[in-house]
PDB file of N, CA and C in Angstrom:
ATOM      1  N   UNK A   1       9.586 -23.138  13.732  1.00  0.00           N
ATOM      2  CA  UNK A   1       8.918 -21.871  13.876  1.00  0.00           C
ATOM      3  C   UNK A   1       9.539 -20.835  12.943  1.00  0.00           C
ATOM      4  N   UNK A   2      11.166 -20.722  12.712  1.00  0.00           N
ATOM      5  CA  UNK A   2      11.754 -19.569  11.920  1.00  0.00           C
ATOM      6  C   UNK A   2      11.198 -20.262  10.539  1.00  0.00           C
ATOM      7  N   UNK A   3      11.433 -21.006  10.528  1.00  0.00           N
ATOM      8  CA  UNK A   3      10.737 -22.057   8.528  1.00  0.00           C
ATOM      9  C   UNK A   3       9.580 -21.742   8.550  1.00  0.00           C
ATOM     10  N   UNK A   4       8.840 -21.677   9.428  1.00  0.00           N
ATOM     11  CA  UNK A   4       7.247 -21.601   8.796  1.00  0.00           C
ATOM     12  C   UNK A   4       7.441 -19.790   8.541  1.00  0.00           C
ATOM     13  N   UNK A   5       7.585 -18.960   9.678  1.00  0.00           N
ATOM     14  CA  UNK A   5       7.780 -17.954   9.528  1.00  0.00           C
ATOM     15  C   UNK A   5       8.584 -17.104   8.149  1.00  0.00           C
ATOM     16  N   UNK A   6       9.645 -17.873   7.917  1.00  0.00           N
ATOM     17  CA  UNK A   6      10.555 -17.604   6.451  1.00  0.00           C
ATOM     18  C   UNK A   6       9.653 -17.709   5.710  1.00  0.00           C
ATOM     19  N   UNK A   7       8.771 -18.994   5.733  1.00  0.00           N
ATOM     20  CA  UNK A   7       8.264 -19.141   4.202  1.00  0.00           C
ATOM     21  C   UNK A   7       6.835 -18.839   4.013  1.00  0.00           C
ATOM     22  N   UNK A   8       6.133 -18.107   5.097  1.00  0.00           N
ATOM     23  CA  UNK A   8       5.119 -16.763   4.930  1.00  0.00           C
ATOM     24  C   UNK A   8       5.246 -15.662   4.622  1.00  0.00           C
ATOM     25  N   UNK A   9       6.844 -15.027   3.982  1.00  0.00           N
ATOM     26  CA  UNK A   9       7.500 -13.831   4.487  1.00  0.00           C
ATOM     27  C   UNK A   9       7.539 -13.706   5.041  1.00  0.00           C
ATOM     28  N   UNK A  10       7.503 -13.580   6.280  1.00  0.00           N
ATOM     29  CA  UNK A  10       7.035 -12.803   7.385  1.00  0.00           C
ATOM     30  C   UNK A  10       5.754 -12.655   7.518  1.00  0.00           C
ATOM     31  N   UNK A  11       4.893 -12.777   7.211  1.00  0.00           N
ATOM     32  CA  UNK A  11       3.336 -12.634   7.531  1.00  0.00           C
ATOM     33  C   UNK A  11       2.894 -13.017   8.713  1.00  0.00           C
ATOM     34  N   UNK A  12       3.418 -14.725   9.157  1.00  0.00           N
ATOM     35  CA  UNK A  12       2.530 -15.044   9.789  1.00  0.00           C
ATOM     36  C   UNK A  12       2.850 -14.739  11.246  1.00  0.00           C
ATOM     37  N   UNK A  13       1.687 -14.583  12.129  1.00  0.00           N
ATOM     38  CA  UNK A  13       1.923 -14.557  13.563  1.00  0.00           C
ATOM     39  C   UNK A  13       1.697 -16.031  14.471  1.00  0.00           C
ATOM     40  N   UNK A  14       2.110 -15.364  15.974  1.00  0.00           N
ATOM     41  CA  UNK A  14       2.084 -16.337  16.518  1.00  0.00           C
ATOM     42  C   UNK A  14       1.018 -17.387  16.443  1.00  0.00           C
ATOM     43  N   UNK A  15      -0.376 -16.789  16.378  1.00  0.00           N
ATOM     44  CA  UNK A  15      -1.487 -17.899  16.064  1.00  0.00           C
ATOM     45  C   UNK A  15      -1.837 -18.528  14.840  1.00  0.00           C
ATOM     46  N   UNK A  16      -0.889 -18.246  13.473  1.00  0.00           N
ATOM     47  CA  UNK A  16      -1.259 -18.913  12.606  1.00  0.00           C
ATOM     48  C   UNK A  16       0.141 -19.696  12.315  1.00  0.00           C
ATOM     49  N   UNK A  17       1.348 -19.254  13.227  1.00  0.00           N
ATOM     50  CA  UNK A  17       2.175 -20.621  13.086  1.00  0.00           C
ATOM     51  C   UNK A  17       1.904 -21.965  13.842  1.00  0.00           C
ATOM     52  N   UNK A  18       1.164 -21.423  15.491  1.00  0.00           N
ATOM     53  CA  UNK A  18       0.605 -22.365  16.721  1.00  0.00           C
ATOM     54  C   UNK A  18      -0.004 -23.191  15.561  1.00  0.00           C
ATOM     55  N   UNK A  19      -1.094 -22.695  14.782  1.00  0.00           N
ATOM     56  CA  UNK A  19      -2.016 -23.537  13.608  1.00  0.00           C
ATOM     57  C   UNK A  19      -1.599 -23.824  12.816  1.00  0.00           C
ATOM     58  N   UNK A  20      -0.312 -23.935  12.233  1.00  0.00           N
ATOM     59  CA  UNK A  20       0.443 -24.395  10.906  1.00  0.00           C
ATOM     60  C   UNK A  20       1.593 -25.953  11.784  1.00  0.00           C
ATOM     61  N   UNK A  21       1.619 -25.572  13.212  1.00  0.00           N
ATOM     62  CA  UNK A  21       2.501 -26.469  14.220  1.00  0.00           C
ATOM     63  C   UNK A  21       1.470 -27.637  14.475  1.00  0.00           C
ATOM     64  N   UNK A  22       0.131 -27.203  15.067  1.00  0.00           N
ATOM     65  CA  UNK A  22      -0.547 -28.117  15.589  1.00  0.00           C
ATOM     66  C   UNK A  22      -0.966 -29.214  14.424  1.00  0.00           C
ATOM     67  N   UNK A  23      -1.003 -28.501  12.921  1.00  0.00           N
ATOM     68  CA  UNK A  23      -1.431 -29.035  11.459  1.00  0.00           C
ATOM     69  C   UNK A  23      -0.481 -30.623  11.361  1.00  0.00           C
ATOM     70  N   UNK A  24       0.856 -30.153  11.658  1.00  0.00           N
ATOM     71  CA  UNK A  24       2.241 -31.011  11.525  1.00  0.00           C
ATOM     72  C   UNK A  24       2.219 -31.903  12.938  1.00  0.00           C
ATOM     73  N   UNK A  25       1.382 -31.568  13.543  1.00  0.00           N
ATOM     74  CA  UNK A  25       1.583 -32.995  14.237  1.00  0.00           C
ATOM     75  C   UNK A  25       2.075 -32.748  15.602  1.00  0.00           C
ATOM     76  N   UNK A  26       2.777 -30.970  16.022  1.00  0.00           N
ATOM     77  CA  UNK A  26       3.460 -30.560  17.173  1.00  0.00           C
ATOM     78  C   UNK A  26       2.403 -30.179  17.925  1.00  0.00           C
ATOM     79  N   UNK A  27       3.479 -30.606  19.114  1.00  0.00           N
ATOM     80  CA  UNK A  27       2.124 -30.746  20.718  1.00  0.00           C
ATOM     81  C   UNK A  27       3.222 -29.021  21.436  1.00  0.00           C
ATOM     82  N   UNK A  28       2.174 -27.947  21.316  1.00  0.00           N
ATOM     83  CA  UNK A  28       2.786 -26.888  21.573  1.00  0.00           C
ATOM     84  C   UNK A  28       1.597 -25.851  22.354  1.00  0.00           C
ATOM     85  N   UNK A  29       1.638 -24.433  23.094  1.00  0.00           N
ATOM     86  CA  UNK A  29       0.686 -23.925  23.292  1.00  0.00           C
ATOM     87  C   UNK A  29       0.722 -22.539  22.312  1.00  0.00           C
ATOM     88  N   UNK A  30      -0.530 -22.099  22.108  1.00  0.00           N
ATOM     89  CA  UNK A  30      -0.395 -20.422  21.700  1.00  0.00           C
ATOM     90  C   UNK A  30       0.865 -19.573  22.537  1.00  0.00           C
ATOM     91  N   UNK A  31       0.487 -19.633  23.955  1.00  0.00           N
ATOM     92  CA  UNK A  31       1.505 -18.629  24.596  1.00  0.00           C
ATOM     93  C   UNK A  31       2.834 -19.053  24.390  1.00  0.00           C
ATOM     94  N   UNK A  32       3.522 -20.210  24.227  1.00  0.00           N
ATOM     95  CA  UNK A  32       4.343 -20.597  24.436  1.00  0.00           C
ATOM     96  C   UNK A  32       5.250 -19.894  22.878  1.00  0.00           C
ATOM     97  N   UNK A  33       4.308 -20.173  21.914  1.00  0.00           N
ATOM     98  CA  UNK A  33       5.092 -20.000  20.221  1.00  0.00           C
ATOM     99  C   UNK A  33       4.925 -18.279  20.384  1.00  0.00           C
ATOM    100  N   UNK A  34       3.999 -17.685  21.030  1.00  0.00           N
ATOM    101  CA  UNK A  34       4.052 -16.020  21.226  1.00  0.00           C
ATOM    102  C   UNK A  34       5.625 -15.863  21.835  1.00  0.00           C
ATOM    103  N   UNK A  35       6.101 -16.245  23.126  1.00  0.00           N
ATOM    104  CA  UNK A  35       6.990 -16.027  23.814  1.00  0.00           C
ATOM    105  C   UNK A  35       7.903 -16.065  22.811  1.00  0.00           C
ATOM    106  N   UNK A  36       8.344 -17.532  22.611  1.00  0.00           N
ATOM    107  CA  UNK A  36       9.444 -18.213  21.897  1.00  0.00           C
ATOM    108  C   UNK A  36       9.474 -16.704  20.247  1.00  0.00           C
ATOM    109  N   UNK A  37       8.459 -16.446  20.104  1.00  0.00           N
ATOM    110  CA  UNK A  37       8.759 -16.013  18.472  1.00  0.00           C
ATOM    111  C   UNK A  37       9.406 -14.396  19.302  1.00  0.00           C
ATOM    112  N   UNK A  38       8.694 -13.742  20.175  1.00  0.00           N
ATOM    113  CA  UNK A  38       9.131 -12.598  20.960  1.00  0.00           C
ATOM    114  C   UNK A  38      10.645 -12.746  21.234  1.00  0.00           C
ATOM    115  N   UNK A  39      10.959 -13.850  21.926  1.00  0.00           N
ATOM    116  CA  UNK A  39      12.447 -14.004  22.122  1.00  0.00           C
ATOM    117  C   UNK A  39      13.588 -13.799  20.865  1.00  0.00           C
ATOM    118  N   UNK A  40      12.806 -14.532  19.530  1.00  0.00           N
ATOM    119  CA  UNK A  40      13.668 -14.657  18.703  1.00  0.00           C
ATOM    120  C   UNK A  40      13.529 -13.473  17.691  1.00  0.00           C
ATOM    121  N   UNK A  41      12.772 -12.270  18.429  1.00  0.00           N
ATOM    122  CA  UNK A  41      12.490 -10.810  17.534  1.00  0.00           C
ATOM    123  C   UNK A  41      11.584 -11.208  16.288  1.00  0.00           C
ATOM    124  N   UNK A  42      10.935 -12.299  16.271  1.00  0.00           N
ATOM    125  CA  UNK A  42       9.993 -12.487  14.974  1.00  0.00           C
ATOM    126  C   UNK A  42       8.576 -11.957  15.063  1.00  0.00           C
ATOM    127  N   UNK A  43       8.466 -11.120  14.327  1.00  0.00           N
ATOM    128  CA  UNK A  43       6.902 -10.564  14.306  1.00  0.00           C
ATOM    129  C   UNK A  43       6.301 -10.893  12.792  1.00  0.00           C
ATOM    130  N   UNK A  44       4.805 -10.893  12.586  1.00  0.00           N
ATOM    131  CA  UNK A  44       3.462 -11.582  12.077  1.00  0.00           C
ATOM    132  C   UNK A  44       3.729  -9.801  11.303  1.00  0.00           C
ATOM    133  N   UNK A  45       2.900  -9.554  10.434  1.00  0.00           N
ATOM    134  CA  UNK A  45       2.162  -8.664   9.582  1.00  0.00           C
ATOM    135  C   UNK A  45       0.890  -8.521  10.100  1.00  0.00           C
ATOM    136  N   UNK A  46       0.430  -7.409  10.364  1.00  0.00           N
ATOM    137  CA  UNK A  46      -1.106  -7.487  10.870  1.00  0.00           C
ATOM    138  C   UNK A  46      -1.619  -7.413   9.365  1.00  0.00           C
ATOM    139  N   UNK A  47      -3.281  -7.799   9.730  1.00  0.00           N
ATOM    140  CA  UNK A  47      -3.774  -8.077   8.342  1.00  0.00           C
ATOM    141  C   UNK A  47      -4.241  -6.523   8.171  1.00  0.00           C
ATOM    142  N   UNK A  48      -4.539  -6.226   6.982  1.00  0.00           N
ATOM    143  CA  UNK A  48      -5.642  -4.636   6.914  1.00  0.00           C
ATOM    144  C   UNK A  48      -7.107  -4.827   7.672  1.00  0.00           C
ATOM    145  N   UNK A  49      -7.509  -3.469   8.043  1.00  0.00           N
ATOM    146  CA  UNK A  49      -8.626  -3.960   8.251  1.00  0.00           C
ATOM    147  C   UNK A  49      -9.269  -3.383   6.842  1.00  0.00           C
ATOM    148  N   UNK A  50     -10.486  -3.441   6.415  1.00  0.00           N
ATOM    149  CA  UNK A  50     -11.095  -2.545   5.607  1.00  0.00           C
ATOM    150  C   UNK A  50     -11.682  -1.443   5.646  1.00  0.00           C
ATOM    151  N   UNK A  51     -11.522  -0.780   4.962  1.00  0.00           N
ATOM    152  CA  UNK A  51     -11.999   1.047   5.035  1.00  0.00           C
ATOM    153  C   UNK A  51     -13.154   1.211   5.023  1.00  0.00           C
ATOM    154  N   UNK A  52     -14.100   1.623   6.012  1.00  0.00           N
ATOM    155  CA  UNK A  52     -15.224   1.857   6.033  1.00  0.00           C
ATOM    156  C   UNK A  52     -15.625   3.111   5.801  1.00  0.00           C
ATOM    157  N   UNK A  53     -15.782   3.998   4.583  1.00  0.00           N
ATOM    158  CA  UNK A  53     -15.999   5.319   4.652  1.00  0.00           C
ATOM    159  C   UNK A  53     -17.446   5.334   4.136  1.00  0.00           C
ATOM    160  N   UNK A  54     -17.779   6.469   3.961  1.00  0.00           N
ATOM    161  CA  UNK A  54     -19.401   6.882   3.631  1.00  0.00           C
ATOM    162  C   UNK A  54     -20.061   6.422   2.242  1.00  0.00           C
ATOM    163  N   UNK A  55     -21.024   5.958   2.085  1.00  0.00           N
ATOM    164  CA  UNK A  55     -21.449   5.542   0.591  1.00  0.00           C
ATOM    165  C   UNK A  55     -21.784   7.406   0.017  1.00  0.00           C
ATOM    166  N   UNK A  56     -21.170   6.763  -1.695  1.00  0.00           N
ATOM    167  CA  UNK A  56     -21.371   8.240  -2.306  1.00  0.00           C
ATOM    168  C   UNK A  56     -22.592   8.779  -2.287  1.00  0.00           C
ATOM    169  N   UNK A  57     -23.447   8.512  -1.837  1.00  0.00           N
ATOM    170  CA  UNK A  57     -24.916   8.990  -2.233  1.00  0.00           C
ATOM    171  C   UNK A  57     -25.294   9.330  -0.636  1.00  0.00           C
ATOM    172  N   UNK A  58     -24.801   9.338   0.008  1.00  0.00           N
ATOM    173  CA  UNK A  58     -24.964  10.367   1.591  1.00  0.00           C
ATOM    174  C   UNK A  58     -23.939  11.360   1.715  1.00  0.00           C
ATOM    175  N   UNK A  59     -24.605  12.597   2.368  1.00  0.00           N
ATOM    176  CA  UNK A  59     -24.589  13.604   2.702  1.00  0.00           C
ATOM    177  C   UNK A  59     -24.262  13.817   3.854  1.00  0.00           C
ATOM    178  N   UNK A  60     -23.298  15.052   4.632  1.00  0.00           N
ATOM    179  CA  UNK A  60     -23.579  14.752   5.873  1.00  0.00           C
ATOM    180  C   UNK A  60     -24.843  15.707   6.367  1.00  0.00           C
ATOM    181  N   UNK A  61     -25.441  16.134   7.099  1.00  0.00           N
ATOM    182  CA  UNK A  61     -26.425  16.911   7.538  1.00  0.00           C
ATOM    183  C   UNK A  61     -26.308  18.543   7.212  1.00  0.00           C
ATOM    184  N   UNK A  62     -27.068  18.986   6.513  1.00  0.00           N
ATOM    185  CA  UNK A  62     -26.819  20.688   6.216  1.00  0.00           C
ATOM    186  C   UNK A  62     -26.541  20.689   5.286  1.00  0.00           C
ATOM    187  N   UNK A  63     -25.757  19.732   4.572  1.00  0.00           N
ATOM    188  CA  UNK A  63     -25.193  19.750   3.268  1.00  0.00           C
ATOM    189  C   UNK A  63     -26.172  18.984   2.018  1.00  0.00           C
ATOM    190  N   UNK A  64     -26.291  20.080   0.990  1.00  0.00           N
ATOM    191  CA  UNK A  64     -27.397  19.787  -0.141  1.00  0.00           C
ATOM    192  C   UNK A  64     -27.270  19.787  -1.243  1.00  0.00           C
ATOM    193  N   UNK A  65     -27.295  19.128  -2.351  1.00  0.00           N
ATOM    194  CA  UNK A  65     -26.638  19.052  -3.416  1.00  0.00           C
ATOM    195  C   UNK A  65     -26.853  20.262  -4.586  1.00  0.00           C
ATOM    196  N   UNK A  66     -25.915  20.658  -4.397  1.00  0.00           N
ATOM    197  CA  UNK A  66     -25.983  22.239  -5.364  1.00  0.00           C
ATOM    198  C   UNK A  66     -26.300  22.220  -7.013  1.00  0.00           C
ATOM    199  N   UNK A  67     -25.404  20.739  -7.347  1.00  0.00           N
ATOM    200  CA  UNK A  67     -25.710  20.839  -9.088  1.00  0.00           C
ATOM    201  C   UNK A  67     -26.679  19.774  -9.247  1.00  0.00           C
ATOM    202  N   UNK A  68     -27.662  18.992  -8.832  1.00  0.00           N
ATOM    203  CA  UNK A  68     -28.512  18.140  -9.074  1.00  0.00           C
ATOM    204  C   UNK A  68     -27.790  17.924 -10.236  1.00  0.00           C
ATOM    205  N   UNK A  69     -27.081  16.545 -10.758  1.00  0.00           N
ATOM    206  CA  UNK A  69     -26.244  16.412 -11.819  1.00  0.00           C
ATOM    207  C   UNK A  69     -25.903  17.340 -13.167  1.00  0.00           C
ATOM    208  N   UNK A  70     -26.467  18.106 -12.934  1.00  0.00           N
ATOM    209  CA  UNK A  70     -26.413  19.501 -13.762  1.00  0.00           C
ATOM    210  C   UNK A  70     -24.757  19.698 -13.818  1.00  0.00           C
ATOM    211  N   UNK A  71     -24.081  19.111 -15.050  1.00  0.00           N
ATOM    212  CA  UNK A  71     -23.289  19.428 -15.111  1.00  0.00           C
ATOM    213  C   UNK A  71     -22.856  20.838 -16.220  1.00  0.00           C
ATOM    214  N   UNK A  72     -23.975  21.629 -16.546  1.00  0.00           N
ATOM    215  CA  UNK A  72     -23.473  22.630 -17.957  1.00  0.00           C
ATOM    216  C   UNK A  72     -23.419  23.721 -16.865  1.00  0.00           C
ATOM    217  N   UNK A  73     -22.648  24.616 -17.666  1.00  0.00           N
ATOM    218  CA  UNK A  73     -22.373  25.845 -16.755  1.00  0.00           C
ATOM    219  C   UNK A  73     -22.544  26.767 -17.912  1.00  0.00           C
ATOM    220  N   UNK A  74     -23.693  28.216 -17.664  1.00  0.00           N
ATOM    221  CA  UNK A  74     -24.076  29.002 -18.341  1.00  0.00           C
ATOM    222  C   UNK A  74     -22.873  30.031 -18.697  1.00  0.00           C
ATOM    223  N   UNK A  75     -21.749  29.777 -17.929  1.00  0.00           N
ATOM    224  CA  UNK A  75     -20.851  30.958 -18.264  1.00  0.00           C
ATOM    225  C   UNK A  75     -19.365  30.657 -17.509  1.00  0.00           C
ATOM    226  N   UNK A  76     -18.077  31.353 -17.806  1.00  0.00           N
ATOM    227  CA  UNK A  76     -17.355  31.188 -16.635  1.00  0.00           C
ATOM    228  C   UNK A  76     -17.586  31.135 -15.325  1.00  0.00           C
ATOM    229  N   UNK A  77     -16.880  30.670 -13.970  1.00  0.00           N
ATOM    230  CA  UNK A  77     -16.756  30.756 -12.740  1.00  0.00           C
ATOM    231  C   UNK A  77     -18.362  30.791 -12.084  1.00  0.00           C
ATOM    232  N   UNK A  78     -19.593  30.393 -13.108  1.00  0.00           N
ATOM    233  CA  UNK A  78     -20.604  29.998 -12.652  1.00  0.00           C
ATOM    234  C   UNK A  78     -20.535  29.368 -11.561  1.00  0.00           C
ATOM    235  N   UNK A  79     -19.351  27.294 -12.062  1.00  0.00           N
ATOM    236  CA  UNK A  79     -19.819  26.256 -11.170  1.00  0.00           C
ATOM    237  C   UNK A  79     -18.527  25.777 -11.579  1.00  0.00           C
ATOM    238  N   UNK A  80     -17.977  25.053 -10.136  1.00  0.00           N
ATOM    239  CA  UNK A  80     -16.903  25.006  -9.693  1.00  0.00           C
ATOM    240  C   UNK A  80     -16.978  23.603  -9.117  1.00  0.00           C
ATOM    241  N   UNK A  81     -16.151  22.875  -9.703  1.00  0.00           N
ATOM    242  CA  UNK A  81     -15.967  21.169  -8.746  1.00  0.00           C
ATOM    243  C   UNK A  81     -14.484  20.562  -8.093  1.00  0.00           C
ATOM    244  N   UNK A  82     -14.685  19.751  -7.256  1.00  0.00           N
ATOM    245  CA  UNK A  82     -13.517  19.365  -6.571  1.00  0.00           C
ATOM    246  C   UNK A  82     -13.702  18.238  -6.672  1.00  0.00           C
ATOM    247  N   UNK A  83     -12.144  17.779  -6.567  1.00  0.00           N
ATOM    248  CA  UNK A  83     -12.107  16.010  -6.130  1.00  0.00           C
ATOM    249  C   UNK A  83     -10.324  15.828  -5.371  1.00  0.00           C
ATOM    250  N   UNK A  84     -10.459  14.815  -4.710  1.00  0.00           N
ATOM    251  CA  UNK A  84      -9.298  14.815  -3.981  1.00  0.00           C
ATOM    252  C   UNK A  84      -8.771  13.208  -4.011  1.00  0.00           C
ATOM    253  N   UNK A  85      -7.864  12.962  -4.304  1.00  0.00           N
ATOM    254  CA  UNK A  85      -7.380  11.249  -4.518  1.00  0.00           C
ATOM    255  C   UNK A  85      -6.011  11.238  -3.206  1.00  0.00           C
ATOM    256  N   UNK A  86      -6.309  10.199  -3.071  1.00  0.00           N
ATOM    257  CA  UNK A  86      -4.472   9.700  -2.152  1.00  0.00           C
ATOM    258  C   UNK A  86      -3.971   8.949  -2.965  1.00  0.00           C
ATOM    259  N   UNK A  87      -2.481   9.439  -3.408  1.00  0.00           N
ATOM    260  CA  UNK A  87      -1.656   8.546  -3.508  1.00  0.00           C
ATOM    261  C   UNK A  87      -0.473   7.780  -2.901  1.00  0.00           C
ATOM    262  N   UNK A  88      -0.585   6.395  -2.455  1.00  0.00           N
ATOM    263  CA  UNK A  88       0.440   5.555  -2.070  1.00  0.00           C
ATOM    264  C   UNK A  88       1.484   5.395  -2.449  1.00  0.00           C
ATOM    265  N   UNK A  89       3.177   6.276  -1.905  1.00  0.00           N
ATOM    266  CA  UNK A  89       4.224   6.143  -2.493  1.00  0.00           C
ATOM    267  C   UNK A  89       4.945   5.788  -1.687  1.00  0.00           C
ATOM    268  N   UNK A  90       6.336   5.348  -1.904  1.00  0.00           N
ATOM    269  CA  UNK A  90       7.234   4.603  -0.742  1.00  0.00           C
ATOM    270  C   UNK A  90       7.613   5.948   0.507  1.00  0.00           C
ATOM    271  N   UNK A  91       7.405   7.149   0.114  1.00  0.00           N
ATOM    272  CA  UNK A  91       7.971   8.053   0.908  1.00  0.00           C
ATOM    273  C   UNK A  91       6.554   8.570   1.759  1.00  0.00           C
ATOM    274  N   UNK A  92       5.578   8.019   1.246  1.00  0.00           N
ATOM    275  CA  UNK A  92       4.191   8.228   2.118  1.00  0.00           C
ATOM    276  C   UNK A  92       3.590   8.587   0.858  1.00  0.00           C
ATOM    277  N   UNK A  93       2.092   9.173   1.880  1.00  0.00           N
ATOM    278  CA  UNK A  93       0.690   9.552   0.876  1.00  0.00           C
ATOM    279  C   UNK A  93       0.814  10.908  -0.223  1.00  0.00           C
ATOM    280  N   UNK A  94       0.417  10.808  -1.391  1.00  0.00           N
ATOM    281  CA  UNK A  94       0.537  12.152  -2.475  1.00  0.00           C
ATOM    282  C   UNK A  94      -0.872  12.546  -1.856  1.00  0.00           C
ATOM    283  N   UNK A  95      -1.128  13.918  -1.756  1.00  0.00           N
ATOM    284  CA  UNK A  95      -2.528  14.181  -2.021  1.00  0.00           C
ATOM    285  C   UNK A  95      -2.696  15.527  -3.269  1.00  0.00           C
ATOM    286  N   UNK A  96      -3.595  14.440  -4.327  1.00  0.00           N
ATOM    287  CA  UNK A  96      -4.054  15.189  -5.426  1.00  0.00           C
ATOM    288  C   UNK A  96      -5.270  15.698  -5.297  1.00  0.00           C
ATOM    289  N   UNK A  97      -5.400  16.949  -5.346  1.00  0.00           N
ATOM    290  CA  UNK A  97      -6.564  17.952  -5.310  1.00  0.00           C
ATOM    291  C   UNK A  97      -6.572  18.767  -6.589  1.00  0.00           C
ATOM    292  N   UNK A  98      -7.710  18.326  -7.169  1.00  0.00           N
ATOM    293  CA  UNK A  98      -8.108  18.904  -8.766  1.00  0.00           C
ATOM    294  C   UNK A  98      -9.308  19.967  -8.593  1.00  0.00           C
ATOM    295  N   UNK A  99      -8.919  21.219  -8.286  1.00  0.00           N
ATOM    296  CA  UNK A  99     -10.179  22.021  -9.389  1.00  0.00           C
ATOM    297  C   UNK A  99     -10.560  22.503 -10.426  1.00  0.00           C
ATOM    298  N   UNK A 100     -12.054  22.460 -10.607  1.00  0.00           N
ATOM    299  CA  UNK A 100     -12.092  22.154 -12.160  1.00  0.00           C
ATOM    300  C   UNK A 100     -13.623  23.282 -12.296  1.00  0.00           C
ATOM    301  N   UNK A 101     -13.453  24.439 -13.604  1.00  0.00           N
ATOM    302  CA  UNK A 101     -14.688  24.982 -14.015  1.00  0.00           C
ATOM    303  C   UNK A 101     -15.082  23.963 -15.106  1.00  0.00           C
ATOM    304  N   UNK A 102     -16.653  24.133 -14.532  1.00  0.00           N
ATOM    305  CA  UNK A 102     -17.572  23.537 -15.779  1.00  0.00           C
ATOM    306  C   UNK A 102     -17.605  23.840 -16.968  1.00  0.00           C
ATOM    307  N   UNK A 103     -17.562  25.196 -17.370  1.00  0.00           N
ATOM    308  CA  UNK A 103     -17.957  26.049 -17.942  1.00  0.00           C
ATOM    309  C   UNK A 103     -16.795  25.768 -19.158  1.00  0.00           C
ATOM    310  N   UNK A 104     -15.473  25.186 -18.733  1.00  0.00           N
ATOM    311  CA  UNK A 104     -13.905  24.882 -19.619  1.00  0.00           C
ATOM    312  C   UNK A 104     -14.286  23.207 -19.921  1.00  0.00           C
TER     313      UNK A 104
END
């Protein structure tokens, strides 16, 4: 159980070592390799789930698109855009927020 576990990194959990045990031929239960790995402080990696956010082309309600891709701007401080990114760093998330005139 610590060998299979070592040599997943650490990834795997109790139900995909039970399935890497039962593969090899060992007569074992799910609960039993849960307990046993609990006892010996070994924990699995949960997997990600995937990010389900909004497709770019919806709106939420009330909200209407101001520049119909009209990106020229007749003058300064006409028209004004935003965008916002996350960045993933070891000390946590950056958040970059860019505003930007058209018109520059």
């Amino acid at each position: 159980m610590r060998r299979i576990h070592a040599t997943s990194d650490g990834v795997y959990g109790s139900p995909k070592i039970w399935q890497v045990l039962r593969q090899q031929g060992e007569r074992c239960g799910k609960h039993r390799i849960a307990r046993l790995m609990r006892e010996e402080g070994l924990r699995g990696i949960p997997a990600r789930k995937p990010w389900k956010g909004r497709k770019s082309g919806d709106c939420p309600a009330g909200i209407t698109n101001q520049l119909a891709r009209d990106f020229t701007a007749p003058g300064p401080n006409a028209k004004w855009v935003t965008d916002i990114t996350y960045i993933p760093t070891q000390e946590g998330w950056l958040y970059l927020a860019v505003v930007l005139d058209l018109f520059s």
